[in-house]
N, C-alpha and C. Protein backbone atom coordinates (compact mmCIF):
# COMPACT_ATOMS: atom_id res chain seq x y z
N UNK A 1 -65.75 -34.49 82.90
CA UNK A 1 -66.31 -34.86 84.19
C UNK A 1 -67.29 -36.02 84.05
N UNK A 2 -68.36 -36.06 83.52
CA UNK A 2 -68.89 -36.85 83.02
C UNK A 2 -68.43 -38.54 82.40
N UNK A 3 -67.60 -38.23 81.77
CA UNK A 3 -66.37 -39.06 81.29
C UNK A 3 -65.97 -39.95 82.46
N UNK A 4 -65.65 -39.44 83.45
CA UNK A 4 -64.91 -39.91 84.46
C UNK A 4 -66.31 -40.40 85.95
N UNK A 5 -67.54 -39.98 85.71
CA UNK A 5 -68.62 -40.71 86.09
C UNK A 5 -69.00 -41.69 85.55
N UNK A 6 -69.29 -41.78 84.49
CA UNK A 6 -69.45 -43.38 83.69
C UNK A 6 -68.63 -44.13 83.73
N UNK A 7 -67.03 -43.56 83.70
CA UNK A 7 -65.86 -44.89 83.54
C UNK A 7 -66.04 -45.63 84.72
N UNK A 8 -66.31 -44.93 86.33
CA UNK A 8 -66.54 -45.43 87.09
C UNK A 8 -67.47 -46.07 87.92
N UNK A 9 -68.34 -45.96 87.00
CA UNK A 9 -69.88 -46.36 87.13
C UNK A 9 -69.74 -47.64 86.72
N UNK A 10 -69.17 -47.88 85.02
CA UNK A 10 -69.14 -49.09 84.35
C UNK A 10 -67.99 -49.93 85.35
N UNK A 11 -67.06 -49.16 85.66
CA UNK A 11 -65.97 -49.94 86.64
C UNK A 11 -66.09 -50.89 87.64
N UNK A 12 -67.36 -50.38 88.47
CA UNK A 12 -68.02 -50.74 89.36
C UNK A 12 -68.68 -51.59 89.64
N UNK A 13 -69.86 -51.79 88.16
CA UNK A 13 -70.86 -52.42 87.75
C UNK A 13 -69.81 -53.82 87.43
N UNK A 14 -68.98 -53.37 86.54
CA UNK A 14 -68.35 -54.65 85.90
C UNK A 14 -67.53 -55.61 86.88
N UNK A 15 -67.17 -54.33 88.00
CA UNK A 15 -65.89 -55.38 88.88
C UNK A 15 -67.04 -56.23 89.76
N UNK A 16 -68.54 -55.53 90.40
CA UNK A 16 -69.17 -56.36 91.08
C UNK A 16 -69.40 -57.64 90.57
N UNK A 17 -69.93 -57.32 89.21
CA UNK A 17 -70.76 -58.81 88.45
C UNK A 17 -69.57 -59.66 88.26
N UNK A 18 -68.42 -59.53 87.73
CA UNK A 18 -67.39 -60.72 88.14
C UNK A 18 -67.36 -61.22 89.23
N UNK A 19 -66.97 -60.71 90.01
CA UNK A 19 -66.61 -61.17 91.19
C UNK A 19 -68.01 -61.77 92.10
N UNK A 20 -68.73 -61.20 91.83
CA UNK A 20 -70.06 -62.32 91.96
C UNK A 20 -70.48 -63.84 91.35
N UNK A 21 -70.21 -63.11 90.05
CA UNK A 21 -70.61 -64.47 89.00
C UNK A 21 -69.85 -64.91 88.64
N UNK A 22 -68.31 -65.02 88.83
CA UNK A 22 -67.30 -65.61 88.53
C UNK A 22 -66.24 -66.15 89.77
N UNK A 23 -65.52 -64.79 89.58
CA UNK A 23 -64.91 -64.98 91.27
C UNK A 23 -64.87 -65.72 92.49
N UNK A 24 -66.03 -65.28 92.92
CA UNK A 24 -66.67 -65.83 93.93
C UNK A 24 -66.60 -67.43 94.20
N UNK A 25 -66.78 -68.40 93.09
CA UNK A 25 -66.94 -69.47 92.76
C UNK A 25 -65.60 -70.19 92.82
N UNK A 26 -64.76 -69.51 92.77
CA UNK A 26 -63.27 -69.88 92.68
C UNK A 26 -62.62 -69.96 94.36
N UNK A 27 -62.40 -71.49 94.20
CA UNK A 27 -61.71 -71.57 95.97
C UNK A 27 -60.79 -72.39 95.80
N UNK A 28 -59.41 -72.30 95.50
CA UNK A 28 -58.56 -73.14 95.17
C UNK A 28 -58.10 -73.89 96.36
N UNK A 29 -57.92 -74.76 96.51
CA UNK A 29 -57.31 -75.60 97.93
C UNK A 29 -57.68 -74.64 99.10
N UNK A 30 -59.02 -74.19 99.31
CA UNK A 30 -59.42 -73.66 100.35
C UNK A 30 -59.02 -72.29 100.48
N UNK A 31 -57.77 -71.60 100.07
CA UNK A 31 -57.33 -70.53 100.75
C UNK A 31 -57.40 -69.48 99.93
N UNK A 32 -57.39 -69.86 98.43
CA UNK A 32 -57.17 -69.07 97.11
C UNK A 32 -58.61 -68.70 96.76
N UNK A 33 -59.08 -67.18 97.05
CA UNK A 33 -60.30 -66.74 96.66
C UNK A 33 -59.61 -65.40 96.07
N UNK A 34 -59.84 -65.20 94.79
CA UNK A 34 -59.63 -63.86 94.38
C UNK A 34 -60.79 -62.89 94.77
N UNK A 35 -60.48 -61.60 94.69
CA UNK A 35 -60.97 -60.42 95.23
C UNK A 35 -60.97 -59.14 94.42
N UNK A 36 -61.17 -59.55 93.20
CA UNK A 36 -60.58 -58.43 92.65
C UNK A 36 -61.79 -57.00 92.56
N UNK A 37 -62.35 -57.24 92.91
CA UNK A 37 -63.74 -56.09 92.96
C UNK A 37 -62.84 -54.75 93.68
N UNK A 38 -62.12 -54.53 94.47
CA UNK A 38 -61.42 -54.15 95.01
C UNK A 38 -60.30 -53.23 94.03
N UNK A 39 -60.12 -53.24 93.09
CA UNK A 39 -59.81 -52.10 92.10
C UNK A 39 -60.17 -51.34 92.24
N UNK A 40 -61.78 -51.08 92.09
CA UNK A 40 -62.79 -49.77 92.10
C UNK A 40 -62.21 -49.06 93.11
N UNK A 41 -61.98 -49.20 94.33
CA UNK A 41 -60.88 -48.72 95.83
C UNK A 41 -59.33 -48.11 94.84
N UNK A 42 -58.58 -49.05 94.47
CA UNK A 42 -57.16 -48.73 94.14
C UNK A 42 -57.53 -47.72 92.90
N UNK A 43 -58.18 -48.10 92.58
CA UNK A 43 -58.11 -46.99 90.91
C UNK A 43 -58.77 -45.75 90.78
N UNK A 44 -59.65 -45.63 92.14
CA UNK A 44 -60.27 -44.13 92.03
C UNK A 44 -59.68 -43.07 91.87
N UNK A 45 -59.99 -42.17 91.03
CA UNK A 45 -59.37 -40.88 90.81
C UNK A 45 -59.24 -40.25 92.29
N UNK A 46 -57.91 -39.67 92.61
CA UNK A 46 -57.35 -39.16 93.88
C UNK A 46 -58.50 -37.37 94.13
N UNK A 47 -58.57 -37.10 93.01
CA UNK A 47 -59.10 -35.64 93.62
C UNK A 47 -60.35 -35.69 94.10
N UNK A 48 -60.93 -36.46 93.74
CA UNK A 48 -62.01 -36.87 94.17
C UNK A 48 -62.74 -36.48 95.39
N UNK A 49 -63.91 -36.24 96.06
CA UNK A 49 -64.09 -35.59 97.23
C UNK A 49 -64.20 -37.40 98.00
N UNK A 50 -63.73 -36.78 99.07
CA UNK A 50 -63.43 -37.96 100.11
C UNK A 50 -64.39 -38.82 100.34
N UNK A 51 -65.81 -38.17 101.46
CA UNK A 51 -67.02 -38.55 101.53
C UNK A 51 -67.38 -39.49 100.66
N UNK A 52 -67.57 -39.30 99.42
CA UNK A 52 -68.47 -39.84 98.39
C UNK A 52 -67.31 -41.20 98.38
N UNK A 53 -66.58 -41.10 98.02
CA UNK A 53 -65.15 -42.11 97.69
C UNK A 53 -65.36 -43.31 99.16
N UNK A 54 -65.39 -43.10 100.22
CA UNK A 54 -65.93 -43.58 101.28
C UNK A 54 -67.52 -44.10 101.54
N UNK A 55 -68.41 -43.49 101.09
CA UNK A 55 -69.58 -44.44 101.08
C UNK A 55 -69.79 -44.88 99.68
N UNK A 56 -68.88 -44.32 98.29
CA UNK A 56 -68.62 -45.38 97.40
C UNK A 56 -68.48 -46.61 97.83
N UNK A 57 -67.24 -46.63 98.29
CA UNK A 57 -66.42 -47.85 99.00
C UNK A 57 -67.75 -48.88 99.83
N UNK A 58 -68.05 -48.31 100.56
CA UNK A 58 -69.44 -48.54 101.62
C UNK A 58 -70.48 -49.46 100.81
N UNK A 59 -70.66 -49.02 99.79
CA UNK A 59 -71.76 -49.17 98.83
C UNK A 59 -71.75 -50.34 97.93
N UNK A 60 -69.97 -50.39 97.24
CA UNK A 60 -69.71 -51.17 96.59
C UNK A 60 -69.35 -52.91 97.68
N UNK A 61 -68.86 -52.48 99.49
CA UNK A 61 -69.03 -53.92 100.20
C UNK A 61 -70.32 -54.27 100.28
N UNK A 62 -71.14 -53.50 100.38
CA UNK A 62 -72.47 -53.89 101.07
C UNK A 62 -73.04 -54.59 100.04
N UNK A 63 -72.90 -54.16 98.97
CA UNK A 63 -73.56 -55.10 97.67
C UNK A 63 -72.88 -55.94 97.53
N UNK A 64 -71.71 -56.24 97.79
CA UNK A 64 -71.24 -57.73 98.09
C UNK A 64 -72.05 -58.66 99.30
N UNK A 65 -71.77 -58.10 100.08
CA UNK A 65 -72.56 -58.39 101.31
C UNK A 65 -73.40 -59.53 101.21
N UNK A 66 -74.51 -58.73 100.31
CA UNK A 66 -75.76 -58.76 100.13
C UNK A 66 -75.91 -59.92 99.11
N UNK A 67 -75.05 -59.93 97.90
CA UNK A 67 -75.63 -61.15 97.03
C UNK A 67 -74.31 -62.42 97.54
N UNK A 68 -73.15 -62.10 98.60
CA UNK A 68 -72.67 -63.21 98.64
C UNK A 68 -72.93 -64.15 100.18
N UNK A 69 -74.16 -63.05 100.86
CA UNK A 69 -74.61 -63.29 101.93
C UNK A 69 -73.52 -63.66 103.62
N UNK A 70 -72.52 -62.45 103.11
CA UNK A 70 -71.01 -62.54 104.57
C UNK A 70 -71.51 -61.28 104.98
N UNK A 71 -72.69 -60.52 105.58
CA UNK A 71 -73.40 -60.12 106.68
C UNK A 71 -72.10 -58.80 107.06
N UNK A 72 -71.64 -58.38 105.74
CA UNK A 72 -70.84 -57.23 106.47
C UNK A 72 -69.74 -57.01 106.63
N UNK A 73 -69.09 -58.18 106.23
CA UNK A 73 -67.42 -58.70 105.92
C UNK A 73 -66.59 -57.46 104.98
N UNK A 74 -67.02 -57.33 103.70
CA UNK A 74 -67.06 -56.78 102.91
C UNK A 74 -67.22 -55.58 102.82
N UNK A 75 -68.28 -55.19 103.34
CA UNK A 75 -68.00 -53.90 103.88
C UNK A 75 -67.36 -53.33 104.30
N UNK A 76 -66.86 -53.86 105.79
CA UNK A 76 -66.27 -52.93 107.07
C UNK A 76 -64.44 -53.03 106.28
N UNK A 77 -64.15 -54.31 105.13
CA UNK A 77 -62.46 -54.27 104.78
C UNK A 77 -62.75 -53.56 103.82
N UNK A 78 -63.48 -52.75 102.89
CA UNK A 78 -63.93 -51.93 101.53
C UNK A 78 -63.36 -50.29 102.60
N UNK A 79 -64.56 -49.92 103.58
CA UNK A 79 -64.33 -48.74 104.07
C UNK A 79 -62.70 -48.74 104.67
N UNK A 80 -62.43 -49.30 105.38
CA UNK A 80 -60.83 -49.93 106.14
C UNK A 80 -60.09 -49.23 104.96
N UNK A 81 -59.98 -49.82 103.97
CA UNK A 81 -59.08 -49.71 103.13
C UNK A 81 -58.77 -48.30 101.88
N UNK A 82 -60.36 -47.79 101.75
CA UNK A 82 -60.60 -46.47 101.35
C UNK A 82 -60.25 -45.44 102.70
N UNK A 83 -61.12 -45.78 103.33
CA UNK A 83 -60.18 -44.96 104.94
C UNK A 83 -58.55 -44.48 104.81
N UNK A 84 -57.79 -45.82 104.84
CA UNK A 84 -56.74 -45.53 104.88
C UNK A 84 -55.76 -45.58 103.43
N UNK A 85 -56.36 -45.63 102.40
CA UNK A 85 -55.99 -45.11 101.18
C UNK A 85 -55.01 -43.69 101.35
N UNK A 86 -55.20 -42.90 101.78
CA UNK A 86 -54.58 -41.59 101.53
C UNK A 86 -53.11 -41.51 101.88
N UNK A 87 -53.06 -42.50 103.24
CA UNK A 87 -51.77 -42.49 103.86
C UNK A 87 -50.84 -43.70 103.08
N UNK A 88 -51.49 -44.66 102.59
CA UNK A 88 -50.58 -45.66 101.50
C UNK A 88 -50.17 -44.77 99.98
N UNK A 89 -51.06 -43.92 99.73
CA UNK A 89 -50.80 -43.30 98.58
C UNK A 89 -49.55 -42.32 98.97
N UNK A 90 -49.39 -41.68 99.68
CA UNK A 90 -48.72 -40.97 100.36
C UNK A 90 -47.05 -41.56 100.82
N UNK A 91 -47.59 -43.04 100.94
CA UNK A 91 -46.13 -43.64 101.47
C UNK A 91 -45.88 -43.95 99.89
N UNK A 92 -46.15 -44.59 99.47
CA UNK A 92 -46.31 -45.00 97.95
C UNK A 92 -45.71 -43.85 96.92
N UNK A 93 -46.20 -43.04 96.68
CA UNK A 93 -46.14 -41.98 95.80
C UNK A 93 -45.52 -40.76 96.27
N UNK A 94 -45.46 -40.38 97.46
CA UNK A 94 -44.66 -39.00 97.65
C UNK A 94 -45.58 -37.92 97.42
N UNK A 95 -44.12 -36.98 96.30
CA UNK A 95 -44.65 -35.89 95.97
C UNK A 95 -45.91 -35.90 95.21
N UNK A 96 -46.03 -37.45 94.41
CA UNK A 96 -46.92 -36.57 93.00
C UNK A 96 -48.26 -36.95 94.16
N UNK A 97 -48.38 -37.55 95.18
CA UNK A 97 -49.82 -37.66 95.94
C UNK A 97 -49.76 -36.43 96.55
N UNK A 98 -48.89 -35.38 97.17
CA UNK A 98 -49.14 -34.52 97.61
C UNK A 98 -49.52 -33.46 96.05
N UNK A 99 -49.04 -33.43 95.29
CA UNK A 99 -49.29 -32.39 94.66
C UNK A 99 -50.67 -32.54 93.18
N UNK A 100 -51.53 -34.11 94.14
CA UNK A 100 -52.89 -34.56 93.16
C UNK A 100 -52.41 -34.35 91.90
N UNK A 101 -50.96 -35.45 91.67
CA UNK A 101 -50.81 -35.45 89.91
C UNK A 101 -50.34 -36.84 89.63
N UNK A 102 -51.21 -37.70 90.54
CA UNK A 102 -50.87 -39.03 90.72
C UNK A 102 -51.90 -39.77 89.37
N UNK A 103 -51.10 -40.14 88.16
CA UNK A 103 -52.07 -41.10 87.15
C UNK A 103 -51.31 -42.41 87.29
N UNK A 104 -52.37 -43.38 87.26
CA UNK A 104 -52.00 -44.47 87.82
C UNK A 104 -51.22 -45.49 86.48
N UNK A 105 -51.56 -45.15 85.25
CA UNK A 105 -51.07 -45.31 83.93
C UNK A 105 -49.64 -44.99 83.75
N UNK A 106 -49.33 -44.07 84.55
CA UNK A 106 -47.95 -43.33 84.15
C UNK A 106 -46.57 -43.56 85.17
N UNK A 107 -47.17 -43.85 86.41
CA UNK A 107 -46.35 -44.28 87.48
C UNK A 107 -45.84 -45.92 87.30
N UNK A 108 -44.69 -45.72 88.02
CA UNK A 108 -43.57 -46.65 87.60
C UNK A 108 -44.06 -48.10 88.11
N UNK A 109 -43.73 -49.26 87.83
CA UNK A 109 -44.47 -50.45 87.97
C UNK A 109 -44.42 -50.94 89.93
N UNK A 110 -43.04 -49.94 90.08
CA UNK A 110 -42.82 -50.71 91.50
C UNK A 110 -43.32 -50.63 92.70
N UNK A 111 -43.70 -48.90 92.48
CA UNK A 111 -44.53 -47.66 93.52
C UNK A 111 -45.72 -48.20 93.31
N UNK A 112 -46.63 -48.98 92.00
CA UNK A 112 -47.88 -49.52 91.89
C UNK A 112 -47.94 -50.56 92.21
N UNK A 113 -47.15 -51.15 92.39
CA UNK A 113 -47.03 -52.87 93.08
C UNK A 113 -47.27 -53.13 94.27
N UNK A 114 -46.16 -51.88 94.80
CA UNK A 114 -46.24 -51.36 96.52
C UNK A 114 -47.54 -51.13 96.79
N UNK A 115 -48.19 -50.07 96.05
CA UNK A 115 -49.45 -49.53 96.25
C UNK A 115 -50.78 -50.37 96.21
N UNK A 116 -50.40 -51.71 95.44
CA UNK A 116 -51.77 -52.33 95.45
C UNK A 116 -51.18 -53.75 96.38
N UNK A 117 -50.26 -54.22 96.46
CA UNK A 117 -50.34 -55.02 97.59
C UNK A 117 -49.99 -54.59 98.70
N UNK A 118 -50.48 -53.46 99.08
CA UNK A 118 -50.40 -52.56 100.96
C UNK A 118 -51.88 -53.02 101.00
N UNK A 119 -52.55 -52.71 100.03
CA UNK A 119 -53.54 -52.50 100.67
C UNK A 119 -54.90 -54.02 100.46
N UNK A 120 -54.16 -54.13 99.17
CA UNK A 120 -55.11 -55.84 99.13
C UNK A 120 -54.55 -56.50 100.59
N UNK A 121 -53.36 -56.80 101.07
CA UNK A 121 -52.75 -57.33 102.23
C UNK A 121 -54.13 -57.47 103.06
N UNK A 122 -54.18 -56.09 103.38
CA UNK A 122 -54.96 -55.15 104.32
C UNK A 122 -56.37 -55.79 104.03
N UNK A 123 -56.40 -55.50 103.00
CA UNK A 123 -58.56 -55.60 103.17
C UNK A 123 -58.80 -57.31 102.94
N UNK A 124 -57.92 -58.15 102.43
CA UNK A 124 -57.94 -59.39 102.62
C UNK A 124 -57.57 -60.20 104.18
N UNK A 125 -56.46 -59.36 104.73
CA UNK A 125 -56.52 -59.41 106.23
C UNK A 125 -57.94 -58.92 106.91
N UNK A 126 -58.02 -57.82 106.91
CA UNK A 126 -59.63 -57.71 107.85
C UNK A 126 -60.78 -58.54 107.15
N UNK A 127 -60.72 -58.87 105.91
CA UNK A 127 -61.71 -60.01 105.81
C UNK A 127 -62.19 -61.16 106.26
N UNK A 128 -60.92 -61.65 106.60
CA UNK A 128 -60.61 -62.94 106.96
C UNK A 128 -60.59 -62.93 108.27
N UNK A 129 -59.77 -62.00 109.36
CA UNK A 129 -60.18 -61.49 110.08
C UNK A 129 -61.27 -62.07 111.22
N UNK A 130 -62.22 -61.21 109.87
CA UNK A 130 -63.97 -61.12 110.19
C UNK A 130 -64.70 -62.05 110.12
N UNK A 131 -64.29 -62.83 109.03
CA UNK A 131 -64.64 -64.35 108.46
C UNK A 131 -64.44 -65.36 109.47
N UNK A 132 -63.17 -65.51 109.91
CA UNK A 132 -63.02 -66.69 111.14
C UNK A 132 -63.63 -66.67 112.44
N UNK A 133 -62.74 -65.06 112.96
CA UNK A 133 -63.72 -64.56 114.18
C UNK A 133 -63.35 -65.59 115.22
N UNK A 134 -61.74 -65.61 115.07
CA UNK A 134 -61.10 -66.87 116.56
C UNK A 134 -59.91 -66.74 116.07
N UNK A 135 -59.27 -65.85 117.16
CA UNK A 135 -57.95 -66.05 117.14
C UNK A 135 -56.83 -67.13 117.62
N UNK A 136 -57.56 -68.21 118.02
CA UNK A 136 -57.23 -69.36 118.24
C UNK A 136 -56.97 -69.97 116.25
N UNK A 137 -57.45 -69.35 115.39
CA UNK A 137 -57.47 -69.64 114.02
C UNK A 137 -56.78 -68.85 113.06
N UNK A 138 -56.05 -68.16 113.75
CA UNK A 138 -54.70 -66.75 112.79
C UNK A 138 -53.91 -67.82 112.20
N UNK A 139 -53.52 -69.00 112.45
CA UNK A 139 -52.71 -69.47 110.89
C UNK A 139 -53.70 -69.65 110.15
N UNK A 140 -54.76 -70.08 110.11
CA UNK A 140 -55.85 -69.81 109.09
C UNK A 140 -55.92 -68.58 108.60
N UNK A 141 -55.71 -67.48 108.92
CA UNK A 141 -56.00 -66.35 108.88
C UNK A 141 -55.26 -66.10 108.09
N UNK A 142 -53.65 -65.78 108.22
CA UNK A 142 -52.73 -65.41 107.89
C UNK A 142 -52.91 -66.57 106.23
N UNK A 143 -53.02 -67.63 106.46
CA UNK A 143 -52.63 -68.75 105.22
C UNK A 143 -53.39 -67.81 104.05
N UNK A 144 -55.15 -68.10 104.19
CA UNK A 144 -55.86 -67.65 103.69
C UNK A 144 -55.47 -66.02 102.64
N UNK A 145 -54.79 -65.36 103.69
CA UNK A 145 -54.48 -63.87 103.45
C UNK A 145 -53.55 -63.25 102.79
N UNK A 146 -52.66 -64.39 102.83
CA UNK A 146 -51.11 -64.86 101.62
C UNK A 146 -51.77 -65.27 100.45
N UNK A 147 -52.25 -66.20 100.68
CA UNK A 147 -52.11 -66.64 99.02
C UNK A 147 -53.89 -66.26 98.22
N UNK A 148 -54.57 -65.72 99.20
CA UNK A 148 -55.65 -64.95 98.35
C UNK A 148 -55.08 -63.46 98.00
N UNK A 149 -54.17 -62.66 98.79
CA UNK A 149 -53.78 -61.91 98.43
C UNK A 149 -52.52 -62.00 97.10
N UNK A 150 -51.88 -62.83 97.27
CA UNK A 150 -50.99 -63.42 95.76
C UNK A 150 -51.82 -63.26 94.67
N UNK A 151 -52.53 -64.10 94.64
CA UNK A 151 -53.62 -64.82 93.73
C UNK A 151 -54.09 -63.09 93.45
N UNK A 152 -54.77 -62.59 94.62
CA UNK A 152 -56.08 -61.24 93.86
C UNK A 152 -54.48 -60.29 93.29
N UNK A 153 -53.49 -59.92 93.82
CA UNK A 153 -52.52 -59.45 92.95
C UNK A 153 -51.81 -59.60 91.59
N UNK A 154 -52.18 -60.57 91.26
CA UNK A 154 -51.40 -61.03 89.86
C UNK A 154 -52.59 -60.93 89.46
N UNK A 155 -53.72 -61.17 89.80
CA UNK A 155 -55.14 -60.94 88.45
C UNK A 155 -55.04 -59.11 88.35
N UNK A 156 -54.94 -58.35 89.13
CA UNK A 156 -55.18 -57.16 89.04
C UNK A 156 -54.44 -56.70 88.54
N UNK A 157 -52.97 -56.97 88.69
CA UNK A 157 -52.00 -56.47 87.61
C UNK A 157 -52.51 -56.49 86.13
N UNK A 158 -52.63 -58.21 86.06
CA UNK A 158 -52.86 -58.39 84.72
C UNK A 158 -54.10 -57.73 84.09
N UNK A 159 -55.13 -57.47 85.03
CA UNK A 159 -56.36 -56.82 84.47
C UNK A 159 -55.88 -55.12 84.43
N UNK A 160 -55.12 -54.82 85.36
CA UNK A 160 -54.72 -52.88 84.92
C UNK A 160 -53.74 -53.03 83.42
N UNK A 161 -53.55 -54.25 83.39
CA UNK A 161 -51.93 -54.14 82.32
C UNK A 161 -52.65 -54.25 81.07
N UNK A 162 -53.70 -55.59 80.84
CA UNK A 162 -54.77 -55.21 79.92
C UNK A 162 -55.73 -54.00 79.32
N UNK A 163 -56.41 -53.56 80.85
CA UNK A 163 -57.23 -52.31 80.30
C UNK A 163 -56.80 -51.24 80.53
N UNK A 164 -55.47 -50.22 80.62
CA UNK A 164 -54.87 -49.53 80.93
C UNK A 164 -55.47 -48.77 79.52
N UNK A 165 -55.42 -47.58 79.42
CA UNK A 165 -55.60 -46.60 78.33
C UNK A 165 -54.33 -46.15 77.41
N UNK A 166 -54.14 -46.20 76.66
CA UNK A 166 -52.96 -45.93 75.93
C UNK A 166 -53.26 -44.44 76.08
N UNK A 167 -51.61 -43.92 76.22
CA UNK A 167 -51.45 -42.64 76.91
C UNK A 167 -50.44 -42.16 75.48
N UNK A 168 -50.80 -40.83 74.65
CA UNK A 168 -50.37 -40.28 73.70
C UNK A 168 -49.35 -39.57 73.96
């Protein structure tokens, strides 16, 4: 138990400070901002009690918020997307989400592909969203939401494919 408080403690700590001090800094032809802080969301252990997992989520936008100074952006697509986590896991995974024997190490590459671009889509859509704030500006919206969502998908792969735990 313990074990699984620190992994996600350090998880947390580590995905913020990138994506602050690195991330963040990265704007490729305007539209390309990776996002990858947003793991801590996809990778939480499922049994988890809900509440906490939800003002986790809460906790981990707002401290974005706060040192990248977007007044809340971050937030409201963090909760959005932990919110509706249960029902993507669910479309995603099936049985093993109904029967909480979902390891994210062990499931097949395609159901995890599905599973993390439903929902980056999603919280990079309400970001942006939130960010423009003129729907007179949805091809902005949409542009932005493609290819930051591309972009934050292929880093996250490659970062689960890297630090994945070798399974005995």
């Amino acid at each position: 138990m313990n074990s699984v408080i620190s992994s996600n403690a350090i998880r947390f700590i580590v995905l913020v400070l990138s994506q602050i001090l690195v991330l963040s800094h990265i704007n490729f032809l305007g539209y390309i901002n990776p996002y990858i802080y947003i793991l801590f969301i996809l990778l939480f252990p499922v049994k988890n009690n809900r509440m906490v997992f939800l003002l986790l989520s809460f906790l981990l936008g707002i401290t974005l918020d706060m040192f990248l100074d977007s007044g809340g952006m971050h937030a409201a697509a963090c909760v959005t997307i932990a919110f509706i986590r249960p029902a993507v896991l669910k479309f995603c995974f099936g049985a093993a989400y109904e029967h909480q024997t979902i390891k994210f190490n062990q499931i097949e590459f395609g159901a995890k592909l599905t599973y993390l671009s439903i929902l980056t889509v999603l919280h990079h859509l309400i970001l942006f969203l939130l960010e423009v704030f003129n729907f007179s500006q949805i091809i902005l919206v949409l542009q932005k939401t493609l290819f930051s969502s591309i972009f934050t998908i292929i880093l996250s792969v490659l970062v689960t494919t890297i630090f994945r735990r070798k399974t005995k």
